[in-house]
Protein backbone atom coordinates (compact mmCIF):
# COMPACT_ATOMS: atom_id res chain seq x y z
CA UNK A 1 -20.19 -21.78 -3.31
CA UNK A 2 -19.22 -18.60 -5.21
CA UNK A 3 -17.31 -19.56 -8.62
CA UNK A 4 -14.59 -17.80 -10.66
CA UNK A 5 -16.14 -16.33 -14.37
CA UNK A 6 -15.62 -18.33 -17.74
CA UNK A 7 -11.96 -16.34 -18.62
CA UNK A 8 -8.67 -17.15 -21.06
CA UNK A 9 -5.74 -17.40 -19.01
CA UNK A 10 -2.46 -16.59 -20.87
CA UNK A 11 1.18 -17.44 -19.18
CA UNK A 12 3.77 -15.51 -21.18
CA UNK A 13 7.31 -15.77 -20.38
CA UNK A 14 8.40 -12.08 -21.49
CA UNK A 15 7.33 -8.87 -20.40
CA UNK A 16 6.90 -7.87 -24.04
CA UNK A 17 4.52 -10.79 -24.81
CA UNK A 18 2.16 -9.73 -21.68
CA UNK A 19 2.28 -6.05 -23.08
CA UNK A 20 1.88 -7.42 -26.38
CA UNK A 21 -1.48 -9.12 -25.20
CA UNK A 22 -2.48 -6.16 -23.14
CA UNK A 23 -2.23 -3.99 -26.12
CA UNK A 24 -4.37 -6.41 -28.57
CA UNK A 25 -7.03 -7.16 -26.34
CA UNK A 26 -7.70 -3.68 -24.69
CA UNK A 27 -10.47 -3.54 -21.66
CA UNK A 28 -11.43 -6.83 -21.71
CA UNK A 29 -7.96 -7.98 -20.31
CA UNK A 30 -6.94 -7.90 -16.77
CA UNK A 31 -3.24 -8.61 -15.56
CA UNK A 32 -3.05 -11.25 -12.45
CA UNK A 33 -0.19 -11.35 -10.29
CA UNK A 34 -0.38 -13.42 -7.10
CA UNK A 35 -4.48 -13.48 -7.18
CA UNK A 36 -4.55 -12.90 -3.47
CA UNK A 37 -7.11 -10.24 -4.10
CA UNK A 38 -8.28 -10.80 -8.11
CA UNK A 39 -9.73 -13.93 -7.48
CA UNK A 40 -12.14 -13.37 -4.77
CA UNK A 41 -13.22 -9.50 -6.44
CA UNK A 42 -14.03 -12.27 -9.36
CA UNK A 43 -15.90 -14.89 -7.36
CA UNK A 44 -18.27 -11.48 -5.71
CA UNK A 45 -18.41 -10.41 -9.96
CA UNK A 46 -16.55 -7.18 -9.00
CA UNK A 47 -14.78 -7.28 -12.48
CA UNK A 48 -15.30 -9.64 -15.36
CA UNK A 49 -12.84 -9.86 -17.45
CA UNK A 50 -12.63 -12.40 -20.45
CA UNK A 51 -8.42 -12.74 -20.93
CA UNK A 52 -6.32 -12.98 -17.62
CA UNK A 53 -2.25 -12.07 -17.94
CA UNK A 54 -0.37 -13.80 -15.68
CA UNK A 55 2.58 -12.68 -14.86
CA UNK A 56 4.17 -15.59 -12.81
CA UNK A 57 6.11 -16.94 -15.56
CA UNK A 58 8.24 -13.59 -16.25
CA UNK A 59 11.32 -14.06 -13.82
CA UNK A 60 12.50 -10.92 -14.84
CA UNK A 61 10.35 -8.95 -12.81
CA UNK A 62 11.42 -10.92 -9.63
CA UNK A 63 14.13 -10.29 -7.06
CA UNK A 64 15.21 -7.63 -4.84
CA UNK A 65 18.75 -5.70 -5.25
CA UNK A 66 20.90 -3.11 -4.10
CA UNK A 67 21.07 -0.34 -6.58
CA UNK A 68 24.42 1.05 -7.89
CA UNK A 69 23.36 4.22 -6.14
CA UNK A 70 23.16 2.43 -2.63
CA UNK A 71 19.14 2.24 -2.46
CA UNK A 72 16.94 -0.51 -3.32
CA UNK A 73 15.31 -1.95 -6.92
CA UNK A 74 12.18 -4.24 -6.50
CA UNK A 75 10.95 -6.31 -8.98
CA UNK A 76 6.66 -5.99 -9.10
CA UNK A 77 6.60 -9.60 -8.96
CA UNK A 78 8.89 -10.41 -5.80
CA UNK A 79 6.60 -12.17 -3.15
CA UNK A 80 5.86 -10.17 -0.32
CA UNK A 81 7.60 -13.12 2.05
CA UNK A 82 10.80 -12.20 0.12
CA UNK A 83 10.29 -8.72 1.18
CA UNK A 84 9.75 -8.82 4.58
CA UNK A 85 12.84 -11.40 5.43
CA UNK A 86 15.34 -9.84 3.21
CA UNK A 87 18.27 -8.55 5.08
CA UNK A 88 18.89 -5.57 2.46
CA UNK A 89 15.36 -4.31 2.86
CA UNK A 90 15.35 -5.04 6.82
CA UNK A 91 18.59 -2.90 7.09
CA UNK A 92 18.04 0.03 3.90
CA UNK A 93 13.99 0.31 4.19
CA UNK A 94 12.78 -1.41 7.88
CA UNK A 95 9.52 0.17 7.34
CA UNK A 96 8.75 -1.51 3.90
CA UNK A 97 9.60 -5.06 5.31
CA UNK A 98 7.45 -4.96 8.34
CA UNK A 99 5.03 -3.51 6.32
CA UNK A 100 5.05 -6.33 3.94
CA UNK A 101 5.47 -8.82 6.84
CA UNK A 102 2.14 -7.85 8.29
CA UNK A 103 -0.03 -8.39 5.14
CA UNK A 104 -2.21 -11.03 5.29
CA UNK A 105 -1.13 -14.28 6.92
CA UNK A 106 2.13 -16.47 5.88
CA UNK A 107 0.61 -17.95 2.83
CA UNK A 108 -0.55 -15.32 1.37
CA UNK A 109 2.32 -13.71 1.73
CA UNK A 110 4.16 -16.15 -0.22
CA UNK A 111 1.46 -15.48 -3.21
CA UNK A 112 1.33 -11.77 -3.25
CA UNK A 113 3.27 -9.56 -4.36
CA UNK A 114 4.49 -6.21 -3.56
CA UNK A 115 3.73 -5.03 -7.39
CA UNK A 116 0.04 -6.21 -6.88
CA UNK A 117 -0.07 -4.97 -2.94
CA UNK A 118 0.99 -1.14 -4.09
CA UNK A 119 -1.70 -1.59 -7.19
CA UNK A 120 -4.69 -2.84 -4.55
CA UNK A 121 -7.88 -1.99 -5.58
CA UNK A 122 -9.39 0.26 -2.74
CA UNK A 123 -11.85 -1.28 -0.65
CA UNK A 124 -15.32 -0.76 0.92
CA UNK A 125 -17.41 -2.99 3.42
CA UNK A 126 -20.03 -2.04 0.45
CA UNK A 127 -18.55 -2.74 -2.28
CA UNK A 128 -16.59 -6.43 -1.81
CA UNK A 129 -19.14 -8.42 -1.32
CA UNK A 130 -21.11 -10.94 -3.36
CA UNK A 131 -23.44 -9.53 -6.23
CA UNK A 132 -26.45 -10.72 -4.72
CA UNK A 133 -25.07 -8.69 -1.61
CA UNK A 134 -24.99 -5.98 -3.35
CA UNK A 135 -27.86 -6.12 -5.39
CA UNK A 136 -30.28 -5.65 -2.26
CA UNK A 137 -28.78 -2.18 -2.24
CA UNK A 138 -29.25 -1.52 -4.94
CA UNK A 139 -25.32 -1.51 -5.40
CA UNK A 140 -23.15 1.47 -5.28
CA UNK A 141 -21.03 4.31 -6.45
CA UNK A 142 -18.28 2.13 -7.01
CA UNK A 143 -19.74 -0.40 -9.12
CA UNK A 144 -22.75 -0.08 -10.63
CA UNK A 145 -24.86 2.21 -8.37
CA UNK A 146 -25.47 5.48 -8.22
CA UNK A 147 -25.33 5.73 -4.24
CA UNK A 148 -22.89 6.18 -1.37
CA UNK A 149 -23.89 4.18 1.32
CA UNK A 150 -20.76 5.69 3.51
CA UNK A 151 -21.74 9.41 2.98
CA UNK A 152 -25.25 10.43 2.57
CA UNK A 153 -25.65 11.80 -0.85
CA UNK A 154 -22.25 11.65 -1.27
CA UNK A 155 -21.04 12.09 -5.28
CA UNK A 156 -17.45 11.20 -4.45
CA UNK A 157 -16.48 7.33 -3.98
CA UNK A 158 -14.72 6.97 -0.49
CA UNK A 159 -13.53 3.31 -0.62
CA UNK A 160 -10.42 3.40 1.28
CA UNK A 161 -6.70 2.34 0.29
CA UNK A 162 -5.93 -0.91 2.47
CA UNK A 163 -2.14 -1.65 1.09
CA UNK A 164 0.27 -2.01 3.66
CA UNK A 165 3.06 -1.38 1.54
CA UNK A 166 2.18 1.66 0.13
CA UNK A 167 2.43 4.59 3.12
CA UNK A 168 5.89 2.39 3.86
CA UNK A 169 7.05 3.46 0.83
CA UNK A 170 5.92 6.84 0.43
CA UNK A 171 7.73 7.62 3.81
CA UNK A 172 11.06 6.15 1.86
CA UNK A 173 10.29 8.69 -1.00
CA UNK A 174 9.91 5.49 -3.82
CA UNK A 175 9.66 5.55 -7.41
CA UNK A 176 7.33 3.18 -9.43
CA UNK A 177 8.48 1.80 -12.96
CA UNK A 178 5.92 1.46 -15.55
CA UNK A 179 6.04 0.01 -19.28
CA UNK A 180 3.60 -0.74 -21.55
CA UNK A 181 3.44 -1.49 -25.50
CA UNK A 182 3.98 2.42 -26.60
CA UNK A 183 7.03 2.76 -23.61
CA UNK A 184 8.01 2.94 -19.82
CA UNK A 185 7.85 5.72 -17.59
CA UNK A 186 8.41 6.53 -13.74
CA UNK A 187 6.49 8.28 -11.12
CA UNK A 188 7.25 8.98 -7.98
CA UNK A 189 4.44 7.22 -5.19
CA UNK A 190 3.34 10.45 -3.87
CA UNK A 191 1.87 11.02 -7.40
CA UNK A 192 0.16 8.07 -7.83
CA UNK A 193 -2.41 7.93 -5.37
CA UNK A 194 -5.95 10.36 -6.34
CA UNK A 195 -8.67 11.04 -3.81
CA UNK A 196 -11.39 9.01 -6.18
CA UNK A 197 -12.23 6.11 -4.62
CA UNK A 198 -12.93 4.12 -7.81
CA UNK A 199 -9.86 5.14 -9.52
CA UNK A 200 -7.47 5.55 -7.13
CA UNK A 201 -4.36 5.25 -9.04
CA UNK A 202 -3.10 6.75 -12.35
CA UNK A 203 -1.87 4.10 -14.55
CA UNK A 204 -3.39 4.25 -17.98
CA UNK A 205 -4.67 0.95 -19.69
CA UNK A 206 -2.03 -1.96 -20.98
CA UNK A 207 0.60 -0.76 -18.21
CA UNK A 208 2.41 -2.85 -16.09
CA UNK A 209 4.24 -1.85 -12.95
CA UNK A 210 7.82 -3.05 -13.71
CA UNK A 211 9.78 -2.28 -10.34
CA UNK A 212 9.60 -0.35 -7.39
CA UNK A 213 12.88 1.87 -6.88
CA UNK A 214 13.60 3.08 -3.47
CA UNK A 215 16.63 6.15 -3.42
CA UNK A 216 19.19 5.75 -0.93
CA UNK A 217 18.44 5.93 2.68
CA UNK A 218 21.12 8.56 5.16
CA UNK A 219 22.91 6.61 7.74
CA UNK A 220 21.11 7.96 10.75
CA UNK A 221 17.87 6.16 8.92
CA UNK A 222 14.78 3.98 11.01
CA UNK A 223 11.61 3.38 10.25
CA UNK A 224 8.71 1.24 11.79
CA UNK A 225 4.95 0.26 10.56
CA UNK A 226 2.24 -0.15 13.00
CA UNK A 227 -1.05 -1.95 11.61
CA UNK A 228 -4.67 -2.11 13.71
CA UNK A 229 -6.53 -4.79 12.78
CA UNK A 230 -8.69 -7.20 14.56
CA UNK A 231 -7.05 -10.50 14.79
CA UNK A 232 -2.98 -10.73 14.69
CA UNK A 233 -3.42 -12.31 10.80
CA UNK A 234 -5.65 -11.99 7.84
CA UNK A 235 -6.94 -9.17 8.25
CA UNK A 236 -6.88 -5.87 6.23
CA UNK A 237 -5.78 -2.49 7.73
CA UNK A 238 -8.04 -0.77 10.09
CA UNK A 239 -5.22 2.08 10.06
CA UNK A 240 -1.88 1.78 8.69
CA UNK A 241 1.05 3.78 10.45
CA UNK A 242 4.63 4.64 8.25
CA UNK A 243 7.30 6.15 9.96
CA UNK A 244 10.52 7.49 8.57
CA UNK A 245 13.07 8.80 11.12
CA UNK A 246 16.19 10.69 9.79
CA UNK A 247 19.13 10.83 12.48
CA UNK A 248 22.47 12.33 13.45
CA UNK A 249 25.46 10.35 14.78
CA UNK A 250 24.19 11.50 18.10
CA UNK A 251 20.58 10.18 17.37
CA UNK A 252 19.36 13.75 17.23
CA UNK A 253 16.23 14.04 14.57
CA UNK A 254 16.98 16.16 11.72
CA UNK A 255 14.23 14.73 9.23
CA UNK A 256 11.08 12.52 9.52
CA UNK A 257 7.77 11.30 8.29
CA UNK A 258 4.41 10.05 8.69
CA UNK A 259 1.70 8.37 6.50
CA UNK A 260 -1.01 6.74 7.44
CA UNK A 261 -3.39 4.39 5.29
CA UNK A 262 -7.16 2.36 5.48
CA UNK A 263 -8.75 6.03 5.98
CA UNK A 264 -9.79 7.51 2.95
CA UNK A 265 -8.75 6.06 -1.23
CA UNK A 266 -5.32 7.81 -0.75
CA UNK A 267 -2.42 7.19 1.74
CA UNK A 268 -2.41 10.26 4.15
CA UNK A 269 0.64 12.14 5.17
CA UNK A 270 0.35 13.86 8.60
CA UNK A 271 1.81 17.87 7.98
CA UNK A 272 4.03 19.31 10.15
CA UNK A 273 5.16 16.28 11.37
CA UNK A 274 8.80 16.89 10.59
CA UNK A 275 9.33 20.37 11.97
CA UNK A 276 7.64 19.01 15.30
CA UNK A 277 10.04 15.96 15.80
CA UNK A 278 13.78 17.73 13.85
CA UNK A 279 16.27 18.79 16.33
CA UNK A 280 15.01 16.52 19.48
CA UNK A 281 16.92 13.56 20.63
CA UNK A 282 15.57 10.24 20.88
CA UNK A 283 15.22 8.47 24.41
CA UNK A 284 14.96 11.99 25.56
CA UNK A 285 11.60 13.86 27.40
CA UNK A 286 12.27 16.42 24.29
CA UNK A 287 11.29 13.30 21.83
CA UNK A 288 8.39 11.59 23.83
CA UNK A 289 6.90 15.53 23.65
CA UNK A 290 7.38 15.97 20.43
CA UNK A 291 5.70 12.45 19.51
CA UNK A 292 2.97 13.76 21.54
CA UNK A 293 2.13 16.67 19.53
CA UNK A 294 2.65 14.36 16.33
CA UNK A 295 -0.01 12.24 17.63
CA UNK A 296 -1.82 15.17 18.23
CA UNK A 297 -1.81 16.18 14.66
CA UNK A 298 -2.28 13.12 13.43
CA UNK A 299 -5.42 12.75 15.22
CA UNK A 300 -6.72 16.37 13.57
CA UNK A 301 -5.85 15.67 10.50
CA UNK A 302 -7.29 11.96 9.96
CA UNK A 303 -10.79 11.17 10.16
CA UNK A 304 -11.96 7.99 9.77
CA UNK A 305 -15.24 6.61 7.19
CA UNK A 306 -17.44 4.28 7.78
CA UNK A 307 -15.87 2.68 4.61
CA UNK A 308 -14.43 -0.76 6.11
CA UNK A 309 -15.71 -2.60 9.26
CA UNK A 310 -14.98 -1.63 12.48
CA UNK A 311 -16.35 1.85 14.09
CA UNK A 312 -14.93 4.96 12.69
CA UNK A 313 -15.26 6.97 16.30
CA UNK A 314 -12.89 3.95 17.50
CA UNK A 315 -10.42 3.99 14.70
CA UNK A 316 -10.26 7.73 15.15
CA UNK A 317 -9.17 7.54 19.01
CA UNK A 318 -7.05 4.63 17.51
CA UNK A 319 -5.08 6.98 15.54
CA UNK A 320 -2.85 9.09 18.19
CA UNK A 321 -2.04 5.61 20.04
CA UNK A 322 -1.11 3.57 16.70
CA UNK A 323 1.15 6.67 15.86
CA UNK A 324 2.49 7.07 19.03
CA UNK A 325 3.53 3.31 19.23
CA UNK A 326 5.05 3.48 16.18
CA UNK A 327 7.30 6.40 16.42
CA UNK A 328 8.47 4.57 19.96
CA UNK A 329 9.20 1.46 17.51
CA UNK A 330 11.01 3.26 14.91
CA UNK A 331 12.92 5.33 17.52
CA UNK A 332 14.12 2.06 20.03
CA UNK A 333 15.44 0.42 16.84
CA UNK A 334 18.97 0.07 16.25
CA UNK A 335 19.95 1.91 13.36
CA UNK A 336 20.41 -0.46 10.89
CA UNK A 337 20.86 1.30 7.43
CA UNK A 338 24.40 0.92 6.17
């Protein structure tokens, strides 16, 4: 039976206390949200932290709203069930709600949250496992090895993103809200991510993600998520697909997106992909072209590791098909974005 570390366990009620106790007690404390994914990296001795900061007890960063602008405000702490069967993000962001209605199965669901799926730690079938796993291997670059065992004398960690929720929302263009003791700031999500495996994200020590703020969608707006994994629950990513679809009145593309995730540490975004779908119209031979060559370049531009289970060579030829389902998904939708 693998066991959770000796820790403290605080339960503030206020934001400011949990910064407060982030700030005093430095490296050795770890925020928890939902635990979905804390609490078995501690039972394999991934981190060992001696305070934990929960944040259930802060209702402030709960709930989901419209913002005065028209778009969406997220608290970090709203369950990932809430996301995926509210009717404002089903109709202003469809691609964020299925996304966080395929993590996981129902319960966790209900646990996690989308503050704590966007902040996932980047996984490898190397690195989360127990520490006598790991120790046979004499570990790795990730945690406390000096090796690769995905790339050959490799010098660069390649553990791969696995959030669902995260190429969702770069496709909807979101902005994260930080705060710590010393002040808040925002960055936008294509910002956040880094190439570096270990350190995928850049949020600086004693921060807490606050809210997630999506801008306003146009009218003509769909969107879909596809997800490849190996039983219909559970499961982590194999590949990831985010689709943003920008329409005209007469369903005519005039903007649209793709990122894909569960390939490399960062969420991918597939270029050109926007010139080769604008001006076609959907339900038309022009579109199902068009979504060919996306696939196309899709399939060019994103290789596969050997970083989580199942074979890379398959995931790769799983790319084009994943994308090409989705962009049918996202384009048979009714428009829904009022």
């Amino acid at each position: 039976m693998l066991r959770l570390p000796a820790f403290a366990l605080e339960r503030p009620r206020t934001l400011r206390a949990a910064l407060e106790l982030l700030a005093e007690n430095g490296q050795s404390a770890m925020v928890v949200a939902g635990g979905t994914d804390l609490l078995p990296n501690l039972k394999h001795e991934l981190f060992d932290p001696k305070l934990l900061v929960s944040l259930a007890e802060i209702d402030e960063l709960r709930g989901l709203c419209a913002s005065a602008e028209g778009g969406l405000e997220i608290g970090a702490m709203t369950p990932l069930a809430d996301v995926a069967t509210s009717e404002l993000a089903r109709t202003r962001a469809p691609a964020l709600a299925q996304a966080c209605g395929l993590v996981a199965g129902p319960q966790l669901r209900t646990m996690g949250t989308l503050g704590g799926n966007v902040l996932l730690d980047t996984r490898c079938q190397w690195y989360n496992q127990t520490y006598f796993w790991r120790s046979a291997l004499g570990f790795c670059l990730k945690k406390d090895g000096s090796a690769c065992h995905v790339v050959a004398g490799g010098k660069k960690c390649v553990a791969a993103a696995s959030n669902d929720s995260a190429p969702a929302l770069m496709s909807l263009g979101a902005v994260l809200h930080f705060e710590s003791a010393s002040g808040a700031r925002e960055v936008a999500i294509d910002e956040f991510f880094t190439g570096d495996g270990i350190q995928n994200k850049k949020i600086a020590p004693g921060e807490i993600l606050t809210c997630v703020r999506i801008p306003p969608m146009p009218a003509g707006h769909r969107g879909a998520y596809g997800k490849l994994r190996d039983r219909g629950s559970i499961d982590f990513p194999l590949l990831g697909v985010a689709v943003r679809l920008d329409c005209s009145s007469k369903d005519v593309v005039e903007n649209a997106d793709l990122v894909l995730t569960a390939l490399a540490a960062q969420p991918k975004r597939v270029k050109r992909a926007s010139e080769t779908l604008a001006g076609t119209k959907l339900g038309t031979p022009a579109f199902d072209e068009a979504a060919e060559k996306v696939a196309e370049l899709a399939y060019q531009q994103c290789r596969p590791l050997a970083n989580i289970p199942g074979d890379a060579n398959w995931r790769h030829e799983m790319v084009p098909v994943w994308v090409r389902r989705t962009l049918a998904a996202a384009a048979t939708e009714p428009n829904v974005t009022t």
